[in-house]
C-alpha atoms as a PDB file:
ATOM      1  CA  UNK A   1     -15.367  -1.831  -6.172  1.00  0.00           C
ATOM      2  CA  UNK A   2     -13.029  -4.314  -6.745  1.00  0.00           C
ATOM      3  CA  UNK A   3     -10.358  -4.399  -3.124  1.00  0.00           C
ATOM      4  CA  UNK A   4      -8.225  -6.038  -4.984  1.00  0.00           C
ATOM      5  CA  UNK A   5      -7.440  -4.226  -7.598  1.00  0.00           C
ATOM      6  CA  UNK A   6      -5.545  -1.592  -4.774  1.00  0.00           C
ATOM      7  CA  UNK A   7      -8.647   0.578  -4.377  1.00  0.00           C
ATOM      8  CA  UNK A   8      -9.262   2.079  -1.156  1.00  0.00           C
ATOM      9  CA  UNK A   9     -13.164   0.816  -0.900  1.00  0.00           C
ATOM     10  CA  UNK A  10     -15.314  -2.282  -0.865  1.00  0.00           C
ATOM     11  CA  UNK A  11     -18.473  -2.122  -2.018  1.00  0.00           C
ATOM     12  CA  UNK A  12     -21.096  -4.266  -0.017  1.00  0.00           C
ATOM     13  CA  UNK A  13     -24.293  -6.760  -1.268  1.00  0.00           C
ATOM     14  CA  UNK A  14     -26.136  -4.045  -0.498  1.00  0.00           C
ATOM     15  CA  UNK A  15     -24.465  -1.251  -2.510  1.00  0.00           C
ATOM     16  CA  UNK A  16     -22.939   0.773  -0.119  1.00  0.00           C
ATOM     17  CA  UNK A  17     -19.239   1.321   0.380  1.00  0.00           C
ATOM     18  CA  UNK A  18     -17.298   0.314   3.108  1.00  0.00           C
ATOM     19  CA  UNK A  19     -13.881   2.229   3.051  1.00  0.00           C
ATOM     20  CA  UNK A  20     -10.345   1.365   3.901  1.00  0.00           C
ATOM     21  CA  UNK A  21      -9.957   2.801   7.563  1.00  0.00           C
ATOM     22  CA  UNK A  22     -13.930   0.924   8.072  1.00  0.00           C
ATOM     23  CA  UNK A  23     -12.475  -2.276   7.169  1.00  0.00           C
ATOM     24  CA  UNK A  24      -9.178  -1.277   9.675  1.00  0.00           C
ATOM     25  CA  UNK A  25      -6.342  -0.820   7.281  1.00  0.00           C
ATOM     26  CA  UNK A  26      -3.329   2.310   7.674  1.00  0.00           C
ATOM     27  CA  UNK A  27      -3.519   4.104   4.752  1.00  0.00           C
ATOM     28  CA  UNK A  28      -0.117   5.770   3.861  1.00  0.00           C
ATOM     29  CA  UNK A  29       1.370   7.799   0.694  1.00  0.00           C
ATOM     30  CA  UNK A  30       4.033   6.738  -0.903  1.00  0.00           C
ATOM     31  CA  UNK A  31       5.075  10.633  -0.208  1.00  0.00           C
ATOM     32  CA  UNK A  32       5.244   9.602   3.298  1.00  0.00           C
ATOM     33  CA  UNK A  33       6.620   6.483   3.209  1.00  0.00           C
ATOM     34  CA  UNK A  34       9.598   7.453   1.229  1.00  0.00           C
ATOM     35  CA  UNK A  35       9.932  11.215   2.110  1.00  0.00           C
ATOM     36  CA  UNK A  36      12.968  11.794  -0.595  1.00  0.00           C
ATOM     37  CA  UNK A  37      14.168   8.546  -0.461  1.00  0.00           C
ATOM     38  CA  UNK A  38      14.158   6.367  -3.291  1.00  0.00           C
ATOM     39  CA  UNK A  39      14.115   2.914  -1.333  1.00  0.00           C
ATOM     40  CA  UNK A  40      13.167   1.689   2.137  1.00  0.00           C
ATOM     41  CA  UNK A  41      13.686  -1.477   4.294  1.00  0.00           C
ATOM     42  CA  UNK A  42      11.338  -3.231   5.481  1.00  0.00           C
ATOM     43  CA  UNK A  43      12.391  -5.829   8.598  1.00  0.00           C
ATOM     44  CA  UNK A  44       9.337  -8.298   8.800  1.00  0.00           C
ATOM     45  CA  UNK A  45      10.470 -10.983  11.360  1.00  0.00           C
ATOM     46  CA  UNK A  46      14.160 -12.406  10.131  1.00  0.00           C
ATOM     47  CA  UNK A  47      13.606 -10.870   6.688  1.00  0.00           C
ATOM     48  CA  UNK A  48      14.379  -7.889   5.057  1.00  0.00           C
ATOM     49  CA  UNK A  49      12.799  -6.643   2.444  1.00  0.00           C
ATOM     50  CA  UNK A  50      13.245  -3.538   0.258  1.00  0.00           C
ATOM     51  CA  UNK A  51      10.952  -1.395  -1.212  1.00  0.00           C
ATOM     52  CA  UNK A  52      12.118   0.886  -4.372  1.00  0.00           C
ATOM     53  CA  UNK A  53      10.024   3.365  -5.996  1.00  0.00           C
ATOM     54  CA  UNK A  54      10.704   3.669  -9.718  1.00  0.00           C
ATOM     55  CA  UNK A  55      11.316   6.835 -12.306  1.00  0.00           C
ATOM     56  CA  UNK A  56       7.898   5.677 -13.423  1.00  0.00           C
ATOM     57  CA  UNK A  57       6.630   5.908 -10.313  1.00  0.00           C
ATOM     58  CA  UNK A  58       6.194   2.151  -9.833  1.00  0.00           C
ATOM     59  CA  UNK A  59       7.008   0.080  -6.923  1.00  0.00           C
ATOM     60  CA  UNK A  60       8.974  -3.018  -6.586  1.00  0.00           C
ATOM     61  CA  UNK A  61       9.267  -4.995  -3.456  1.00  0.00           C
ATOM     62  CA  UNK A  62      12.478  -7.503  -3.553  1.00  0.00           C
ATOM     63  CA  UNK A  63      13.941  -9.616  -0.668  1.00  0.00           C
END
């Protein structure tokens, strides 16, 4: 599968699937990320950066 494309596997030369927590990512919901909040902060060094979930249940990350 393509990782890219925000799936949670990766599919290896020889067919099998490696998933997510293999390959050592955090997998969160947006549930739990935003709880029943519409927008969090994110503090990555100096920056701040927000992160809004939309009616449409998109997400937009601005500075």
């Amino acid at each position: 599968m393509d990782d890219e494309a925000g799936r949670h596997e990766q599919e290896r030369p020889d067919g099998t699937v490696k998933s997510a927590t293999q390959m050592g990512r955090r997998i969160l919901s947006a549930q739990e990320l935003f709880a029943d909040r519409q927008e969090i902060e994110i503090h990555l060094g100096d920056a701040v950066y927000r992160l809004r979930l939309t009616r449409a249940g998109k997400l937009i990350l601005t500075k």
